[in-house]
Protein backbone atom coordinates (compact mmCIF):
# COMPACT_ATOMS: atom_id res chain seq x y z
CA UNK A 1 0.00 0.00 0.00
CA UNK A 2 1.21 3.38 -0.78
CA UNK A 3 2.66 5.96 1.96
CA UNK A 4 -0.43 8.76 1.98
CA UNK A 5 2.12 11.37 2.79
CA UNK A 6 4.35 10.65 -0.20
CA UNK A 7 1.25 10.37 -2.26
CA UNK A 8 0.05 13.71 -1.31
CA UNK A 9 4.09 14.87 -1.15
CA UNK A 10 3.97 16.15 2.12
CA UNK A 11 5.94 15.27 5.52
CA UNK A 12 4.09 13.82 7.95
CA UNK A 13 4.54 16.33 10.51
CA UNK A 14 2.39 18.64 7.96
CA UNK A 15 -0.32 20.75 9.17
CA UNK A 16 -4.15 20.23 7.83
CA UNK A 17 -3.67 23.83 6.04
CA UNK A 18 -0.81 21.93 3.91
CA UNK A 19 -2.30 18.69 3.24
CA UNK A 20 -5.25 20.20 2.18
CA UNK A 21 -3.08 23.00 -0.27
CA UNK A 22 -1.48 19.97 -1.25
CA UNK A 23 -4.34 17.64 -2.31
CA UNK A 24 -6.18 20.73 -4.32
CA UNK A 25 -2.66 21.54 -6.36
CA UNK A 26 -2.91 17.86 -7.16
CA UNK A 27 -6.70 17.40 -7.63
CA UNK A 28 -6.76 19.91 -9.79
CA UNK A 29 -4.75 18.42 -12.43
CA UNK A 30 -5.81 14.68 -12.32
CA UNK A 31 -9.75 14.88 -12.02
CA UNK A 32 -11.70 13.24 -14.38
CA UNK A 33 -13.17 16.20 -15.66
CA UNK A 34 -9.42 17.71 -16.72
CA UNK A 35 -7.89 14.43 -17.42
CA UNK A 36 -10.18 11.64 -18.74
CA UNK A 37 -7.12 8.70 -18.97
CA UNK A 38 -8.19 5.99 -17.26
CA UNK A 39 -4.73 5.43 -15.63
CA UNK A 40 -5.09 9.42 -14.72
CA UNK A 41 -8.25 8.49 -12.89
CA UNK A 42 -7.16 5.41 -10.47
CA UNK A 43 -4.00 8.11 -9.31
CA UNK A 44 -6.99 10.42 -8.54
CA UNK A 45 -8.77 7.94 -6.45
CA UNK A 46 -5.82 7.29 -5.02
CA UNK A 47 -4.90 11.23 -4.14
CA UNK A 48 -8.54 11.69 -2.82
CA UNK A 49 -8.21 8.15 -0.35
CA UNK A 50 -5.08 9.64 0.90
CA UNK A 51 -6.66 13.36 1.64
CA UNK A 52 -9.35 10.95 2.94
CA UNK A 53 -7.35 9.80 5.59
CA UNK A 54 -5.25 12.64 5.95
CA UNK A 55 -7.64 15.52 6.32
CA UNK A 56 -9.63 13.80 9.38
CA UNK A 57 -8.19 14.12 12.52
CA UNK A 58 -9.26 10.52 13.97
CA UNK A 59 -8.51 8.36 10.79
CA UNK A 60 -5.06 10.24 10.20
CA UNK A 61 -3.86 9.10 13.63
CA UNK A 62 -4.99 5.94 13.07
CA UNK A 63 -2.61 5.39 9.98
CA UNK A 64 -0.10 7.36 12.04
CA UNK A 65 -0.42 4.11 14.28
CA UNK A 66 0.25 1.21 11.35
CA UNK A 67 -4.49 1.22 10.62
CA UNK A 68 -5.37 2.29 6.88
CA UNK A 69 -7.72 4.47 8.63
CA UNK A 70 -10.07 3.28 6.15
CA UNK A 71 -10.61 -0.08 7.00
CA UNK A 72 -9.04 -0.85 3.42
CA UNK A 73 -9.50 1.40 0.61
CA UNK A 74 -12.01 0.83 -2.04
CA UNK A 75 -14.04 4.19 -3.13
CA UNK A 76 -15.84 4.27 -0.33
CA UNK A 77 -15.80 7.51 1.82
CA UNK A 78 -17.08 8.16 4.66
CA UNK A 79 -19.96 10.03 6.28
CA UNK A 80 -18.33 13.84 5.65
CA UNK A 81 -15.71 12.31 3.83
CA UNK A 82 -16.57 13.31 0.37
CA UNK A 83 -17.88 16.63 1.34
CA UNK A 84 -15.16 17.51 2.69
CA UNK A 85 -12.73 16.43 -0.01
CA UNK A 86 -15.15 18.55 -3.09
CA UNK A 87 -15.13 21.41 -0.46
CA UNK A 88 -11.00 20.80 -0.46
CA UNK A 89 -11.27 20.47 -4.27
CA UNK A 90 -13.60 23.27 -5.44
CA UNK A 91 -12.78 25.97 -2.80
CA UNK A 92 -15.38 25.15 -0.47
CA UNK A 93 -15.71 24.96 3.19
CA UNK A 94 -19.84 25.69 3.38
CA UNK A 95 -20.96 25.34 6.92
CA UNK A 96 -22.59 22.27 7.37
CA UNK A 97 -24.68 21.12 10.63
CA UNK A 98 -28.33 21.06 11.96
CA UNK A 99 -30.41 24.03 10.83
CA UNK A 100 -30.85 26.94 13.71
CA UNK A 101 -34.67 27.08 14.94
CA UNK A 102 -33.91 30.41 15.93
CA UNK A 103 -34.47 32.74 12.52
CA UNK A 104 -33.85 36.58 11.58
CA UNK A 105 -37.85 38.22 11.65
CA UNK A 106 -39.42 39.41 7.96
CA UNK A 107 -39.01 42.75 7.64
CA UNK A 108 -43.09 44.46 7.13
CA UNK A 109 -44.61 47.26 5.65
CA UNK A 110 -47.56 49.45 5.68
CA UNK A 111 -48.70 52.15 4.08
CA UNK A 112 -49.82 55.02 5.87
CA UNK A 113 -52.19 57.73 4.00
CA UNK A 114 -51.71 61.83 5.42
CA UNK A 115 -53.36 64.96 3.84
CA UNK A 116 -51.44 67.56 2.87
CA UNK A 117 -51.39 69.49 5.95
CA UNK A 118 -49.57 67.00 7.31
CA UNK A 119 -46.97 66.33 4.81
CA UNK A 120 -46.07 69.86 5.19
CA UNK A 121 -45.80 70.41 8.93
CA UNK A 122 -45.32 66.38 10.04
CA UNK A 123 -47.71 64.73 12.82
CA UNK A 124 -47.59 61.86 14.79
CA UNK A 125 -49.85 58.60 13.96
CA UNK A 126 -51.20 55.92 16.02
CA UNK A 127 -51.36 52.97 13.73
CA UNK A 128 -52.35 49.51 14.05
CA UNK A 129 -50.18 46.42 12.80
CA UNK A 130 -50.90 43.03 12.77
CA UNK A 131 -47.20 40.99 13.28
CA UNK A 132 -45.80 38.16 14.51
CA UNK A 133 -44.63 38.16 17.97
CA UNK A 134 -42.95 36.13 20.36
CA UNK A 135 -45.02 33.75 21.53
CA UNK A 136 -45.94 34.46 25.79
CA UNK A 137 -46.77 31.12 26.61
CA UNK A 138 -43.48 29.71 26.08
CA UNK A 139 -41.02 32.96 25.66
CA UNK A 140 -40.16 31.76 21.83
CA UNK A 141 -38.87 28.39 22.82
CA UNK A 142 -41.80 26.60 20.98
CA UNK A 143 -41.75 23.89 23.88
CA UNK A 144 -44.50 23.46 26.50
CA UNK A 145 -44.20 22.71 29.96
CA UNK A 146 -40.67 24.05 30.28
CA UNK A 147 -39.91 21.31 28.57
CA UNK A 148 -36.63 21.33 26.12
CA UNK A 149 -35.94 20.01 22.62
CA UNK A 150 -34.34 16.48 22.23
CA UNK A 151 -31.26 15.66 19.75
CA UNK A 152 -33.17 13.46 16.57
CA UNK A 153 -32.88 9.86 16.93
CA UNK A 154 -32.80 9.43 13.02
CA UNK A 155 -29.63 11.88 12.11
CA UNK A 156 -28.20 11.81 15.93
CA UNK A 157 -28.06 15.72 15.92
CA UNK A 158 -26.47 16.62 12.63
CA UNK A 159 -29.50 17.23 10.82
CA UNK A 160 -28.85 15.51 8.08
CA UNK A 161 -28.73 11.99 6.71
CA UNK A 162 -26.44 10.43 4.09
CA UNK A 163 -26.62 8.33 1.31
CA UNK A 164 -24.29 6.51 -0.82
CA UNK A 165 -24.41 7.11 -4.73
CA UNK A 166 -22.07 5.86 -7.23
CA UNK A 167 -19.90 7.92 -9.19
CA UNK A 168 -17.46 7.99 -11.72
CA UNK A 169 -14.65 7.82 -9.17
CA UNK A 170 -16.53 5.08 -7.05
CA UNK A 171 -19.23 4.94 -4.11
CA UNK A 172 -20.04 8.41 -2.60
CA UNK A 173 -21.70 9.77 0.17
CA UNK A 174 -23.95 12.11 -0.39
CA UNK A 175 -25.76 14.64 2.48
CA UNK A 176 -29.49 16.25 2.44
CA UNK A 177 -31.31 17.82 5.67
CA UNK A 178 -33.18 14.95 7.66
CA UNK A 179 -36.90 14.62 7.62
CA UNK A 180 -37.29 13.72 10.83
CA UNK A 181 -36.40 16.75 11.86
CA UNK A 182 -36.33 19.42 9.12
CA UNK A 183 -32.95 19.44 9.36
CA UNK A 184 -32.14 21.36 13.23
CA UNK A 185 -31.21 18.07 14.20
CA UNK A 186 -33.70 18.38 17.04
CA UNK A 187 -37.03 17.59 17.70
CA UNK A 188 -39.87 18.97 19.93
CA UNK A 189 -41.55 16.30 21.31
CA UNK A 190 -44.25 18.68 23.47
CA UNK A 191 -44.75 21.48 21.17
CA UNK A 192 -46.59 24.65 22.48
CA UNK A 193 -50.09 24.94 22.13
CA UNK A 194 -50.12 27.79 21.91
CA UNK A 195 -47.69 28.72 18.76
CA UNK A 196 -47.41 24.94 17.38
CA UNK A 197 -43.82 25.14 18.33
CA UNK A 198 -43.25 27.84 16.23
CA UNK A 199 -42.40 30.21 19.13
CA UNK A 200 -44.60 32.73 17.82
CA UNK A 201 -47.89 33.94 17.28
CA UNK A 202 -49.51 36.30 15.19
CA UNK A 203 -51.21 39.76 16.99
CA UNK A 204 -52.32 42.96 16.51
CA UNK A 205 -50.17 45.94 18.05
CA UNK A 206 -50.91 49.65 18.02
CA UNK A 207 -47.76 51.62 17.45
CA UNK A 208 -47.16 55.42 17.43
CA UNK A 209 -45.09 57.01 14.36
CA UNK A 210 -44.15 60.63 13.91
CA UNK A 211 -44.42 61.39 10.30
CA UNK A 212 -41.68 64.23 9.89
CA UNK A 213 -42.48 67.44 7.85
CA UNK A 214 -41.80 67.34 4.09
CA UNK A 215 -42.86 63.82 3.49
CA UNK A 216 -44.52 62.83 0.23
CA UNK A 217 -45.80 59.44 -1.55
CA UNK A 218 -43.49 57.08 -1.85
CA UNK A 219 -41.47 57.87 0.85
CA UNK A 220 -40.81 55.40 3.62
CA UNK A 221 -40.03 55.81 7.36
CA UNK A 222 -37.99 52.65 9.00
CA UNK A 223 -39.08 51.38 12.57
CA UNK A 224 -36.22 49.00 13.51
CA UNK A 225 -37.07 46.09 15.41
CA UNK A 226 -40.78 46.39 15.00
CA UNK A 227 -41.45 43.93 11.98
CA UNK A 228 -41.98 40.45 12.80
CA UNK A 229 -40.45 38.36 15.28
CA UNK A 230 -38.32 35.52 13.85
CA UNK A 231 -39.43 32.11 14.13
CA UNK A 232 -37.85 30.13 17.81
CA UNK A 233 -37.75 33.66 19.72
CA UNK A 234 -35.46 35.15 16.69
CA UNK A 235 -34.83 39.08 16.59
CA UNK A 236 -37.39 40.77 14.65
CA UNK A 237 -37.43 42.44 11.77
CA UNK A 238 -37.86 46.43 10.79
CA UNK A 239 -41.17 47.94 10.51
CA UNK A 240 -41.55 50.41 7.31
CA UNK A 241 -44.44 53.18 6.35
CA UNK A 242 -44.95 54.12 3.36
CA UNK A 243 -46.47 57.35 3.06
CA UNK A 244 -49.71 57.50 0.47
CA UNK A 245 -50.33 61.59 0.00
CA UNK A 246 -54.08 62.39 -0.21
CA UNK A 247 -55.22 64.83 -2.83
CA UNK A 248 -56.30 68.52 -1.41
CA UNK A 249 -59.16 70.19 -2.78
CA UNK A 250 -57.34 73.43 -4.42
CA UNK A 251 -53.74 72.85 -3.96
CA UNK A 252 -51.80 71.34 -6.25
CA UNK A 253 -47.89 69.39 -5.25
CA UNK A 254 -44.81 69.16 -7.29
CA UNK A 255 -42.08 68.78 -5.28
CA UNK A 256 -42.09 71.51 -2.46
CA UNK A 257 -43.78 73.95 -4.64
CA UNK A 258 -47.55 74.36 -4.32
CA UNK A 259 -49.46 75.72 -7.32
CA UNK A 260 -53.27 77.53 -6.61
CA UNK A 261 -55.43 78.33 -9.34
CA UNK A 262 -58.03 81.55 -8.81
CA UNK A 263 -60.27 83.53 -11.53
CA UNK A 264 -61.03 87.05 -11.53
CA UNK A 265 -63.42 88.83 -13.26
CA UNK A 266 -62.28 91.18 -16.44
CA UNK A 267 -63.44 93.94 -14.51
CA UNK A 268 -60.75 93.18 -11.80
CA UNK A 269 -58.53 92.09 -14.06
CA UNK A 270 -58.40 95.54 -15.75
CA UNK A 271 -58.56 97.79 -13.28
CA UNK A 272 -56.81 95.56 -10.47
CA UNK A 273 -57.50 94.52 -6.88
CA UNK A 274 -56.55 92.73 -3.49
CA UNK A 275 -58.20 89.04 -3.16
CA UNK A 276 -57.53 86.79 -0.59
CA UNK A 277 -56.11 82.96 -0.57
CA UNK A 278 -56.24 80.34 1.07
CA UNK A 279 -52.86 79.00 2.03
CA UNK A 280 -51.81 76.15 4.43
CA UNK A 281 -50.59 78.98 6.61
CA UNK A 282 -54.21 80.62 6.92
CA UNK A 283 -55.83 83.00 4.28
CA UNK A 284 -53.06 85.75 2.30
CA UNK A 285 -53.13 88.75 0.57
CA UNK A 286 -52.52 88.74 -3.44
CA UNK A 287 -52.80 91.68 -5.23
CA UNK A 288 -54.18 91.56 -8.85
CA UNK A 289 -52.28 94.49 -10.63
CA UNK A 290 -54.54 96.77 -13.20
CA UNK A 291 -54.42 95.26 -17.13
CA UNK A 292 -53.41 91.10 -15.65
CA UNK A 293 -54.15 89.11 -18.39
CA UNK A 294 -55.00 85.63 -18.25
CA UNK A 295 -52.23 82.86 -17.43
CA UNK A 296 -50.37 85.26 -15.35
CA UNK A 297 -48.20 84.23 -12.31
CA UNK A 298 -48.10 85.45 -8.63
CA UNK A 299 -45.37 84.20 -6.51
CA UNK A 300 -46.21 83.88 -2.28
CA UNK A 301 -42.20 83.24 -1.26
CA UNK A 302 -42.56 80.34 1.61
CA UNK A 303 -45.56 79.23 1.48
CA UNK A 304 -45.09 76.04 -0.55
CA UNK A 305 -43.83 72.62 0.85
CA UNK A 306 -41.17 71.82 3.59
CA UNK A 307 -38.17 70.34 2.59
CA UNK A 308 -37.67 66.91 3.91
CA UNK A 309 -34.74 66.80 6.86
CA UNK A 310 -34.50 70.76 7.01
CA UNK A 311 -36.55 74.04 8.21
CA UNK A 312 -36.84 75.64 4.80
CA UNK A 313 -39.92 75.61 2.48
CA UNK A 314 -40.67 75.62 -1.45
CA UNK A 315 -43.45 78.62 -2.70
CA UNK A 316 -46.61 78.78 -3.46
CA UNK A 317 -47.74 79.76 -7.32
CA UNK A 318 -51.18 82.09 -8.18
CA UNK A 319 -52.13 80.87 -11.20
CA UNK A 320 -54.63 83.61 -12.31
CA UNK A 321 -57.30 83.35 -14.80
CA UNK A 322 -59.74 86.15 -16.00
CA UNK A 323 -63.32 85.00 -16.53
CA UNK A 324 -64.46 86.60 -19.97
CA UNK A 325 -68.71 86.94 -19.68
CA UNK A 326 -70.36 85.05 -21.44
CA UNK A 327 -74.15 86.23 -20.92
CA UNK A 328 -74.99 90.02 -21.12
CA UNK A 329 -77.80 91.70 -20.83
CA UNK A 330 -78.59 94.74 -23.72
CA UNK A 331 -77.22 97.25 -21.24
CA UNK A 332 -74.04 95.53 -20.44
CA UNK A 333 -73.48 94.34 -24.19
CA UNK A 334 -74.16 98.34 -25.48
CA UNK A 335 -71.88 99.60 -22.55
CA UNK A 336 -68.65 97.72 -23.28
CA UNK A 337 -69.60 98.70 -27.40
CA UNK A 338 -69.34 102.02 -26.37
CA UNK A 339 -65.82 101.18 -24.48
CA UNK A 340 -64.25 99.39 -27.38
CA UNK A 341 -65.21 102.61 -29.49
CA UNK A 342 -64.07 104.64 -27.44
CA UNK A 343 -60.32 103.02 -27.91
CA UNK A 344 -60.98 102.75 -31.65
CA UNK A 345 -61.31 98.96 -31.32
CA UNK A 346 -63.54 97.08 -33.77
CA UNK A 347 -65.07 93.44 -33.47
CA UNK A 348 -63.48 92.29 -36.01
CA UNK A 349 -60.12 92.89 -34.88
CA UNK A 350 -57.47 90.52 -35.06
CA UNK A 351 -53.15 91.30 -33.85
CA UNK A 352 -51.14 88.45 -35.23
CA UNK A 353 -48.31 88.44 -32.38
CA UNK A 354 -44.77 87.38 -33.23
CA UNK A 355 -43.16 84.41 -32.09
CA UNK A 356 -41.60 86.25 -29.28
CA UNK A 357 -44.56 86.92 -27.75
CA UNK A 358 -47.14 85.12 -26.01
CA UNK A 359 -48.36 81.20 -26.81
CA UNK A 360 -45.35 80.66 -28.72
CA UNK A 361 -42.97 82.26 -26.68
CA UNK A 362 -44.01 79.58 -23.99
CA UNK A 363 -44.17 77.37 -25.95
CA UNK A 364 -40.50 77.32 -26.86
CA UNK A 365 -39.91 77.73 -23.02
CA UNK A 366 -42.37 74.56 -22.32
CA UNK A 367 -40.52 72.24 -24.94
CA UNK A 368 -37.04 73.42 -25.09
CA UNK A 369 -37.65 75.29 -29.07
């Protein structure tokens, strides 16, 4: 039989770090999948049998001692065995074992619908959420009576069972989680009523959020720790609100500028006036200058939208429109004949404006022309 060490080339006081450096250098050049030579493959069986041996801690002292530490070599690996050498082979080293029963909480979300009031200035919310919590009847152990779970009887703790397959390089064991257990390598043999032995139930909890100022939809607050419990008394996850906006009556959003539309009559329009708003700050003063024509702009400096995270606020835009009559009476109708004579205006008339002025001129502004 051949000397393991001298098949791996290594001295036998070498460390696991080194036999296993050594078996992938060599691994990597015979496997079947490089190298398909029949005479290439029996050298790699007989490279993996040695890492076999050599990589285990109990079976390597027994060769140490004159055993094979196999029990005779023929393709057959162990329970591990083969894991561990594809782990040594393919870079691996995934953490194997029985399955935790305590679990990371889902994180939750609900959405949370203000007016626009209170997007502007923030409030504070009592809302109601229904979550998973840690089971009270048995603390999140999922175990009644005080009462403890007990190591599987079918996987002995490890969570999962083996099976051999056959391969192209001989008789492998292959692992997958035990159903006994689901693979924590435990079982609960008095589960709580309660929870079912999940070590939590679900519940509904009233919790208090303070929407800040400048909020809008779409946005989302985070609530750490207040999602829902994870599953065997695990830490829960985070809580987020998302913020729906409501639609206000006269006031229109973009961004932290309001926009208010308000018509005046041509009569006002012409000769001017004060009016009165109505802001989210209370009513203000606009004044309607003498000759405002239709589509014109007033700007109220501050009375728009807070800015998220800071003091300052967006303005509000007076959109004004002038309300041309549509029913007169003979009186009216003769009276503003008079005034268009008067300024030597005809009905007829038509200006043809350039494209500097007016709808085209916005236009251009509007589309970038």
């Amino acid at each position: 039989m051949s000397d393991h060490y001298q098949t791996l080339g290594v001295g036998r006081d070498a460390s696991a770090d080194e036999i296993k450096k050594a078996y992938r250098k060599i691994a990597r050049e015979l496997h079947p999948d490089v190298n398909p030579d029949p005479a290439v493959q029996d050298k790699f069986k007989e490279v993996t049998a040695a890492y076999e041996v050599l990589s285990d801690p109990q079976k390597r002292q027994s060769y140490d001692m004159g055993g094979s530490g196999f029990g005779g070599f023929g393709g057959n690996f162990g329970p591990g065995g083969f894991s561990d050498i594809m782990d040594a082979f393919f870079g691996g080293g995934g953490n194997r074992g029985p399955r935790p029963r305590m679990r990371q909480g889902q994180d939750a979300l609900i959405r949370v619908e203000v007016d626009l009031n209170e997007a502007c200035f923030g409030t504070e919310r009592d809302i109601s959420v229904e979550n998973a919590i840690t089971c009270t009847k048995c603390e999140g152990s999922g175990c009644a009576n005080n009462s403890h779970p007990e190591m599987c009887q079918i996987c002995k703790g490890r969570g999962e069972t083996q099976q051999v397959q056959r391969s192209i390089i001989g008789q492998v064991m292959t692992s997958r989680p035990c159903n006994a257990c689901g693979g924590y390598g435990s079982v609960i043999k008095e589960p709580c009523r309660e929870c079912a032995g999940d070590g939590r139930v679900r519940a509904r909890q009233n919790i208090s959020i303070k929407i800040p100022a400048g909020v809008e939809t779409g946005n989302r607050i985070q609530m750490a720790g207040r999602g829902e419990v994870g599953a065997g008394g695990g830490p829960a996850g985070d809580l987020y609100v998302e913020i729906v906006e409501s639609e206000h009556p006269t006031l229109l959003r973009d961004g932290d500028t309001l926009h208010l539309a308000i018509e005046v009559s041509f009569v006002a329009a012409t000769l001017g006036t004060d009016v009165e708003v109505e802001t989210l700050d209370g009513k203000e003063k606009v004044h309607i200058k003498a000759g405002t024509q239709g589509g014109a702009t007033h700007r109220i400096k501050g009375k728009g939208m807070t800015r998220l995270r800071t003091n300052s606020r967006g303005d509000l835009v007076v959109h004004i429109e002038v309300a041309t009559p549509h029913k007169l009476k003979r009186d009216e109708e003769e009276l503003l004949r008079k005034f268009a004579a008067s300024r030597g205006e005809k009905p007829g008339d038509v200006k043809i404006k350039s494209h500097d002025q007016g709808f085209f001129s916005k236009f251009r502004e509007a589309f970038g022309r």
